[in-house]
Protein backbone atom coordinates (compact mmCIF):
# COMPACT_ATOMS: atom_id res chain seq x y z
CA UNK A 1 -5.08 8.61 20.41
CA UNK A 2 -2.27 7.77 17.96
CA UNK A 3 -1.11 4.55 16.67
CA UNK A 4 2.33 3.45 15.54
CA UNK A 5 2.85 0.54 13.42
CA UNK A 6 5.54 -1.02 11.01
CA UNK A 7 5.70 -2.07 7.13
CA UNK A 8 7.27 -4.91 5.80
CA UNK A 9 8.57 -7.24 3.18
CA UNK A 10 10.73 -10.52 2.23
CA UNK A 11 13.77 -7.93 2.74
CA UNK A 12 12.38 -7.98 6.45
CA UNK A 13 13.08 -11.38 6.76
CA UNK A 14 11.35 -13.96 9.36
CA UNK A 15 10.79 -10.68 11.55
CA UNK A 16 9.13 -11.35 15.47
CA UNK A 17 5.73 -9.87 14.62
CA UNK A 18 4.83 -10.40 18.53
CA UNK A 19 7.10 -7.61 19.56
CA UNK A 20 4.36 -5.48 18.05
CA UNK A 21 1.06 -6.41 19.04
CA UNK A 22 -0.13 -3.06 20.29
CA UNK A 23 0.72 -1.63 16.83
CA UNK A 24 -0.31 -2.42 12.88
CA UNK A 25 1.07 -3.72 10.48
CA UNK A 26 1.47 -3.17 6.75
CA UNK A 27 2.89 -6.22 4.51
CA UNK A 28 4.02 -6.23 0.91
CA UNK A 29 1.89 -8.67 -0.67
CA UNK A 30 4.62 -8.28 -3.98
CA UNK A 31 5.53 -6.22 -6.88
CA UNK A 32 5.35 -6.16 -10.77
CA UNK A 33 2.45 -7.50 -12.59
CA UNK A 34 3.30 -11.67 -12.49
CA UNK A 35 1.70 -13.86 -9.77
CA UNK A 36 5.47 -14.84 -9.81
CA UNK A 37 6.18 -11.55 -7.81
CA UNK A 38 3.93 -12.30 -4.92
CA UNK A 39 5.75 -11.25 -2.03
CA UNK A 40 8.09 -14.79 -0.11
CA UNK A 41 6.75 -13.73 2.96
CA UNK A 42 3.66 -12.02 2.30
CA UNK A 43 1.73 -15.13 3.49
CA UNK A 44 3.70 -15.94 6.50
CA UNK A 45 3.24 -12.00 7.59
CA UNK A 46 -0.52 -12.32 7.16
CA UNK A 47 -0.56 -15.73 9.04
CA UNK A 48 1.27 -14.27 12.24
CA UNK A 49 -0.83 -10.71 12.03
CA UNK A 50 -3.83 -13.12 12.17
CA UNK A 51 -2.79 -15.53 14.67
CA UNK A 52 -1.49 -12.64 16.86
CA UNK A 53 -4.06 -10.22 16.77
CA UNK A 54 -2.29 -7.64 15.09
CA UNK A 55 -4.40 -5.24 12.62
CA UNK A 56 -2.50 -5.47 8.96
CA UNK A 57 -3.08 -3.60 5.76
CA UNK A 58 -1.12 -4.89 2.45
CA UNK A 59 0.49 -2.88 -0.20
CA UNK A 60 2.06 -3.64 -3.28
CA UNK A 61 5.17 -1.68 -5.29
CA UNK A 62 4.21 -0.70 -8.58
CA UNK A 63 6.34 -0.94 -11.49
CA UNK A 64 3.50 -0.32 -13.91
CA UNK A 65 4.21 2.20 -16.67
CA UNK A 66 1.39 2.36 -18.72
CA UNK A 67 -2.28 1.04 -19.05
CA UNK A 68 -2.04 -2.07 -19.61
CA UNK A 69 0.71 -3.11 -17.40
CA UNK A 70 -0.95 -1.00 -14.51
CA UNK A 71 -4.27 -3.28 -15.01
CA UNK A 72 -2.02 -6.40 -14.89
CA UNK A 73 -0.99 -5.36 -11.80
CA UNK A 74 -4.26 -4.16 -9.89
CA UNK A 75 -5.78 -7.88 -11.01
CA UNK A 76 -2.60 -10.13 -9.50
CA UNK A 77 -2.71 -7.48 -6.90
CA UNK A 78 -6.14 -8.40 -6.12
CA UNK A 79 -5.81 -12.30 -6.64
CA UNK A 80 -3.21 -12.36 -4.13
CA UNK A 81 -5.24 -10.82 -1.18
CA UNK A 82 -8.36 -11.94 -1.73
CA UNK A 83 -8.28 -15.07 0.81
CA UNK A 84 -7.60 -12.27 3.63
CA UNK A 85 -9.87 -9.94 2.35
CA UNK A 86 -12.11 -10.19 4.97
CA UNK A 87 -9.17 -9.96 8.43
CA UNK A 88 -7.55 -6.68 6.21
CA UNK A 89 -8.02 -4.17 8.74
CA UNK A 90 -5.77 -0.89 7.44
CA UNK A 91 -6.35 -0.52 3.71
CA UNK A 92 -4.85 -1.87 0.64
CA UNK A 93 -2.20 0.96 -0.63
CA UNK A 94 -0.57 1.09 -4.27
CA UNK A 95 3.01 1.85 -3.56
CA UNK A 96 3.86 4.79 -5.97
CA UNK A 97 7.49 5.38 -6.25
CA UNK A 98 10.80 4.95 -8.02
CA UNK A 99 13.35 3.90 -5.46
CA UNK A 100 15.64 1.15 -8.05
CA UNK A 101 15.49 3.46 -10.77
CA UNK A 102 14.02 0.70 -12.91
CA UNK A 103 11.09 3.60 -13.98
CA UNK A 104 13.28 6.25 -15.78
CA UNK A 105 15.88 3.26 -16.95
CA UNK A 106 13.20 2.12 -18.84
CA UNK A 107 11.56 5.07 -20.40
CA UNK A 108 8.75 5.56 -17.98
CA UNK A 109 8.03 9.71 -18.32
CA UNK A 110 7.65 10.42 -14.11
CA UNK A 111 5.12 13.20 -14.67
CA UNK A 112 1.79 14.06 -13.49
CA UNK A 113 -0.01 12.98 -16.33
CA UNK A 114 1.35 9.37 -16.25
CA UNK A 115 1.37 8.79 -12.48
CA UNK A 116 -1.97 9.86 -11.92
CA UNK A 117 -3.83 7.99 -14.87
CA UNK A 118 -2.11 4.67 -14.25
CA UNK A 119 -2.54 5.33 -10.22
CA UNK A 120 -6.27 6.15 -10.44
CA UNK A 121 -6.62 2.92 -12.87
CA UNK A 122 -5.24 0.63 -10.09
CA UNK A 123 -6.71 2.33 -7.29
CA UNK A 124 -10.11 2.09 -8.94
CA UNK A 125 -10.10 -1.75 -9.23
CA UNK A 126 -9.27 -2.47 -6.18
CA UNK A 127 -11.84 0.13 -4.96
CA UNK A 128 -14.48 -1.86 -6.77
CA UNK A 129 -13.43 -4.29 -5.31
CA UNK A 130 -14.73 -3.24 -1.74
CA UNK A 131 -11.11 -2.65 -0.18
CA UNK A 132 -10.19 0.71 1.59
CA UNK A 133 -7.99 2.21 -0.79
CA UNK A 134 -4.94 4.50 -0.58
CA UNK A 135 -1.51 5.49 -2.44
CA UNK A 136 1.71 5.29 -0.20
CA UNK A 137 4.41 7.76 -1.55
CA UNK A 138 6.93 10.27 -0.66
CA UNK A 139 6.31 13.52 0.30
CA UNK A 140 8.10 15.07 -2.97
CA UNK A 141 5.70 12.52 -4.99
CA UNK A 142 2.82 14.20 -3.85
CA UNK A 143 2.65 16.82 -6.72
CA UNK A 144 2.52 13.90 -9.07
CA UNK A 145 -1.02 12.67 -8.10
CA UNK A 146 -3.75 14.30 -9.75
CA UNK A 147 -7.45 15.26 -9.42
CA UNK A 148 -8.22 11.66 -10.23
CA UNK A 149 -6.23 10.59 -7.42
CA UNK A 150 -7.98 12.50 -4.68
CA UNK A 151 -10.39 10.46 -3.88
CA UNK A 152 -7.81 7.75 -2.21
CA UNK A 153 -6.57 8.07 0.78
CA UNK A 154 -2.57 8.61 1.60
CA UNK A 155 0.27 7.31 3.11
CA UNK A 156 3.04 9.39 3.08
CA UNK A 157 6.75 9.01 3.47
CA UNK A 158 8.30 11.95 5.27
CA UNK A 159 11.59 10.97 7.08
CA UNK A 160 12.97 13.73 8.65
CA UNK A 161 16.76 13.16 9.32
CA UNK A 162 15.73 9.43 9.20
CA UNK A 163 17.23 9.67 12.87
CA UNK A 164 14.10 6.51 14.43
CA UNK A 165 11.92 9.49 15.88
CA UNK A 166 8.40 11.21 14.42
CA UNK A 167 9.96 14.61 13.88
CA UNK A 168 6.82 16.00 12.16
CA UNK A 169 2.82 16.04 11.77
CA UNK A 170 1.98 14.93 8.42
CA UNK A 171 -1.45 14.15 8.84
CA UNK A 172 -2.81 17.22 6.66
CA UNK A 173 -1.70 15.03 3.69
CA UNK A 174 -2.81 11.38 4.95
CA UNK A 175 -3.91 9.09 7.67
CA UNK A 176 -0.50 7.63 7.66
CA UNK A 177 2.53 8.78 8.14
CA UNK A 178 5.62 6.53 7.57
CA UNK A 179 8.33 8.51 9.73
CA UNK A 180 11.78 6.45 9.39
CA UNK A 181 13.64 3.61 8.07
CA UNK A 182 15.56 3.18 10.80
CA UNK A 183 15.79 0.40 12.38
CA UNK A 184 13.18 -0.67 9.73
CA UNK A 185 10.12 1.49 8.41
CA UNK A 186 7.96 2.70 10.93
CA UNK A 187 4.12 4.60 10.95
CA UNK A 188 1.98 6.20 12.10
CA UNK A 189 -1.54 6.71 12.52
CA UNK A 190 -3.86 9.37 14.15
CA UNK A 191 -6.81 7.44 13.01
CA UNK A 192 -8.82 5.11 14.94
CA UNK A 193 -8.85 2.08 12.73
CA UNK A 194 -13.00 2.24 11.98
CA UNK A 195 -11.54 4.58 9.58
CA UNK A 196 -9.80 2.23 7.31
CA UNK A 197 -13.53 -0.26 7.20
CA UNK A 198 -14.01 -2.14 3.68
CA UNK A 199 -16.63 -1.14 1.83
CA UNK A 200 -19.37 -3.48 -0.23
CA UNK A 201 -17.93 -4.24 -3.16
CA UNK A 202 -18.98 -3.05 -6.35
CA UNK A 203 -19.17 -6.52 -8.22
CA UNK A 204 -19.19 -9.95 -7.30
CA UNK A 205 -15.73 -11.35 -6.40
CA UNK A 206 -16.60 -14.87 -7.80
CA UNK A 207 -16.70 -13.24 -10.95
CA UNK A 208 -13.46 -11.86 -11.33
CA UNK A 209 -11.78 -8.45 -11.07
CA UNK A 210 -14.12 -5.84 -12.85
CA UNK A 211 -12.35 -4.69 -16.02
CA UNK A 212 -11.99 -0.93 -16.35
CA UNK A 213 -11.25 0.39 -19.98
């Protein structure tokens, strides 16, 4: 049996989380690669998904476009979620996508080369870190992620006419579908949500994020 959920950010504002209890949730714990960036509401959203019951994964929108920035990112990444890490219940996702432009206005090369090798960097640390990991992007972002991005999980935007409804299956190419922006983004799942369970990580989180040359 299916799931439907919703994703959200600051742009969301002070949204009524208790209108969807019988659904997940998916926060944006921030962007960039400064602690500065952590979401406004990210804690507020994880407070209310606690208090209410309601399963929650986290994401965060990459604006990484190289190495070094794309480590910067998985470590603030992780140093925001850790105090939850143990109540996130649907994944931590690396948000993949160019939807300001800021990318290409700044000389970022969106190719499958590049996406793939700073993608699989971030994905990897947070792996390590024992977190369910996935990649949420659009369907026509797909081609970008390479070999060394198959071993993470996806969540895929596929919209249809954007007209609120889940006009198609996309399930061959992730466990989550987000179907429509409209009247905010909306998902769904066809997984039961065992299928999202941390794993043990692979170094000691008192010690720090693992670094990854």
């Amino acid at each position: 049996m299916g799931m439907y959920g919703i994703d959200i950010s600051e742009h969301n504002g002070e949204i009524d989380l208790s209108h969807y209890k019988d659904q997940f949730v998916i926060i944006r714990a921030g962007w960039g690669w400064a602690i500065e960036q952590k979401d406004k509401m990210f804690e507020r959203n994880v407070r209310e998904c606690i208090r209410l019951n309601i399963p929650f994964g986290v994401y965060w929108y990459s604006y990484a476009v190289d190495i070094e920035s794309a480590r910067a990112e998985a470590q603030v990444f992780l140093r925001v979620i850790a105090p939850y890490r143990d109540q996130i219940r649907l994944g931590v996702w690396v948000d993949q996508e160019d939807a300001d432009g800021w990318k290409v206005k700044n000389g970022f090369r969106i190719n499958r080369e590049y996406i793939t090798e700073i993608t699989a960097l971030m994905c990897s640390m947070i792996e390590a870190q024992g977190y369910y990991t996935g990649i949420y992007c659009s369907y026509s972002w797909l081609g970008y992620l390479g070999e060394k991005c198959a071993p993470y999980d996806r969540w895929v935007a596929h919209w249809g006419t954007d007209n609120g409804e889940k006009q198609n299956d996309m399930s061959q190419y992730g466990s989550i579908h987000q179907f429509t922006t409209k009247p905010l983004d909306r998902d769904y799942t066809d997984r039961d949500l065992s299928a999202f369970k941390a794993k043990k990580a692979k170094t000691d989180m008192n010690q720090g994020v693992i670094d990854i040359a």
